[in-house]
C-alpha atoms as a PDB file:
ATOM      1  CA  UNK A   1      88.983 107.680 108.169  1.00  0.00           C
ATOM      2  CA  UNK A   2      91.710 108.071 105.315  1.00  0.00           C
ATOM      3  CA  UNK A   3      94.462 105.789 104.819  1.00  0.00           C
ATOM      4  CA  UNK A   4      97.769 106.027 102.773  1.00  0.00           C
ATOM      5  CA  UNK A   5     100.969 103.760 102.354  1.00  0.00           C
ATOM      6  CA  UNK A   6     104.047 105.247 102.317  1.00  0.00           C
ATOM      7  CA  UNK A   7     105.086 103.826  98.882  1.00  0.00           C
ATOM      8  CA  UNK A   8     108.973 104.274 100.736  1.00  0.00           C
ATOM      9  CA  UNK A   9     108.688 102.264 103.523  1.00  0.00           C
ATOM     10  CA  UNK A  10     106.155  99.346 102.113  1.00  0.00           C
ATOM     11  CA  UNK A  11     107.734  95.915 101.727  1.00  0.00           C
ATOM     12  CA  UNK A  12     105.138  94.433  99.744  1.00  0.00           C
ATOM     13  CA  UNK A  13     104.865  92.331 102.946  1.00  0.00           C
ATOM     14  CA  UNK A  14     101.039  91.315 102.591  1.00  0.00           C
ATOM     15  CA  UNK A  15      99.977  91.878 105.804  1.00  0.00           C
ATOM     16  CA  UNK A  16      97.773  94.769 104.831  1.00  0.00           C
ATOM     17  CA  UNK A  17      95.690  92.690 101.561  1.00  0.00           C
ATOM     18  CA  UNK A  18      95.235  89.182 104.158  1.00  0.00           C
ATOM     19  CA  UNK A  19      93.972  91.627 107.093  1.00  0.00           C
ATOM     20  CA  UNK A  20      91.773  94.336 104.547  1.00  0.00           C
ATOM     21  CA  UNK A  21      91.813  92.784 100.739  1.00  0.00           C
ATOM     22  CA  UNK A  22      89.274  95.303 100.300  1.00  0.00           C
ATOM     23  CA  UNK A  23      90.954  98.324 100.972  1.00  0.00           C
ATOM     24  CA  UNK A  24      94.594  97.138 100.280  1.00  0.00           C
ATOM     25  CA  UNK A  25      96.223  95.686  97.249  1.00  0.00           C
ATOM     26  CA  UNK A  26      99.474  93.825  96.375  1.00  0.00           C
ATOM     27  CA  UNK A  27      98.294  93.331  92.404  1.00  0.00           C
ATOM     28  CA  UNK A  28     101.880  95.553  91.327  1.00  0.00           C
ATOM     29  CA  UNK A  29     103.272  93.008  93.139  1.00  0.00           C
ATOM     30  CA  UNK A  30     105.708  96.255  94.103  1.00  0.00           C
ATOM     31  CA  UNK A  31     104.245  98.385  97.190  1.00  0.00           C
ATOM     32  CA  UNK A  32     100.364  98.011  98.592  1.00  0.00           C
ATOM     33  CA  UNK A  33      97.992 100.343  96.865  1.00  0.00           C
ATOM     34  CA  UNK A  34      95.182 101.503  98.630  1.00  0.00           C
ATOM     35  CA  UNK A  35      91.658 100.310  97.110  1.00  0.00           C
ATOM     36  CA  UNK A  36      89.010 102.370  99.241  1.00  0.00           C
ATOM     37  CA  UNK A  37      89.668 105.924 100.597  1.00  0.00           C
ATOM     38  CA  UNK A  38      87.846 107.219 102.664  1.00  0.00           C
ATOM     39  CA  UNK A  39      87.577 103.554 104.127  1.00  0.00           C
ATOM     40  CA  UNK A  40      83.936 102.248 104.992  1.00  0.00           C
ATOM     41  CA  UNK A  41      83.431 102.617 108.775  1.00  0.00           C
ATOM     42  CA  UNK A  42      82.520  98.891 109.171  1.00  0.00           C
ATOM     43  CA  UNK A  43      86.327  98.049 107.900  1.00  0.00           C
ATOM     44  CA  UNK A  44      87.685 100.815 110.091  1.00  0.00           C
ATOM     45  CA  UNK A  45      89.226  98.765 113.354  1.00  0.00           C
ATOM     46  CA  UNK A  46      90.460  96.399 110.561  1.00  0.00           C
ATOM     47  CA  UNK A  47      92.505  98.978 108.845  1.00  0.00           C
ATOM     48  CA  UNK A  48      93.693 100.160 112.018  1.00  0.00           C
ATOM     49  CA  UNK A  49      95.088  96.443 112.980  1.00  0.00           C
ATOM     50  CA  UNK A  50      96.597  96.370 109.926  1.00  0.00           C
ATOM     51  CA  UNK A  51      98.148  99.772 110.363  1.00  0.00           C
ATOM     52  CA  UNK A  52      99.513  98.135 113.726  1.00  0.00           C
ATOM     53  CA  UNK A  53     100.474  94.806 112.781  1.00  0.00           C
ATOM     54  CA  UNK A  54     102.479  96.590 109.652  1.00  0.00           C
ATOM     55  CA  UNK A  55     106.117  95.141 109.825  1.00  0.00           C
ATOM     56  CA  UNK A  56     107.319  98.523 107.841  1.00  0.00           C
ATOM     57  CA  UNK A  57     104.901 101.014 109.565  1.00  0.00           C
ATOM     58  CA  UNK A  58     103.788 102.181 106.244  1.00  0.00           C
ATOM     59  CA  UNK A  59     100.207 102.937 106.592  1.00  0.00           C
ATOM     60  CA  UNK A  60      99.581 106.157 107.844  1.00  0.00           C
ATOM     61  CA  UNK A  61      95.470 107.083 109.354  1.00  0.00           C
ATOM     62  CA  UNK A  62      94.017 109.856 109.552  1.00  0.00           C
ATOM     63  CA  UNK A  63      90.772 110.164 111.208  1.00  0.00           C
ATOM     64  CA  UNK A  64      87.871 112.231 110.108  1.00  0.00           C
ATOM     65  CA  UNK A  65      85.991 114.270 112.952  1.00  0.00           C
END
């Protein structure tokens, strides 16, 4: 799995870091930076709930075959 925030639509909302601190960061303080990419399979459904749970719909997946 990849994972990307759309650096346009990200609030700097948090929801991402609490769910995934280690793929997602606030530390700009700005927009959410992604940490690990590709993500680690074990943190894979997490990623994806906090791709749902997103307020701004700003982190785009992509899954790998």
């Amino acid at each position: 799995m990849r994972v990307r925030v759309n650096k346009d639509l990200c609030t700097a909302c948090g929801v991402c870091e609490g769910l995934v601190p280690e793929v997602f960061s606030l530390e700009n303080g700005l927009v959410a930076e992604v940490l690990l990419d590709p993500v680690p399979e074990e943190l894979e459904d997490l990623v994806r709930e906090a791709a749902e749970n997103c307020p701004d719909g700003a982190i785009e997946i992509e899954e790998e075959d």
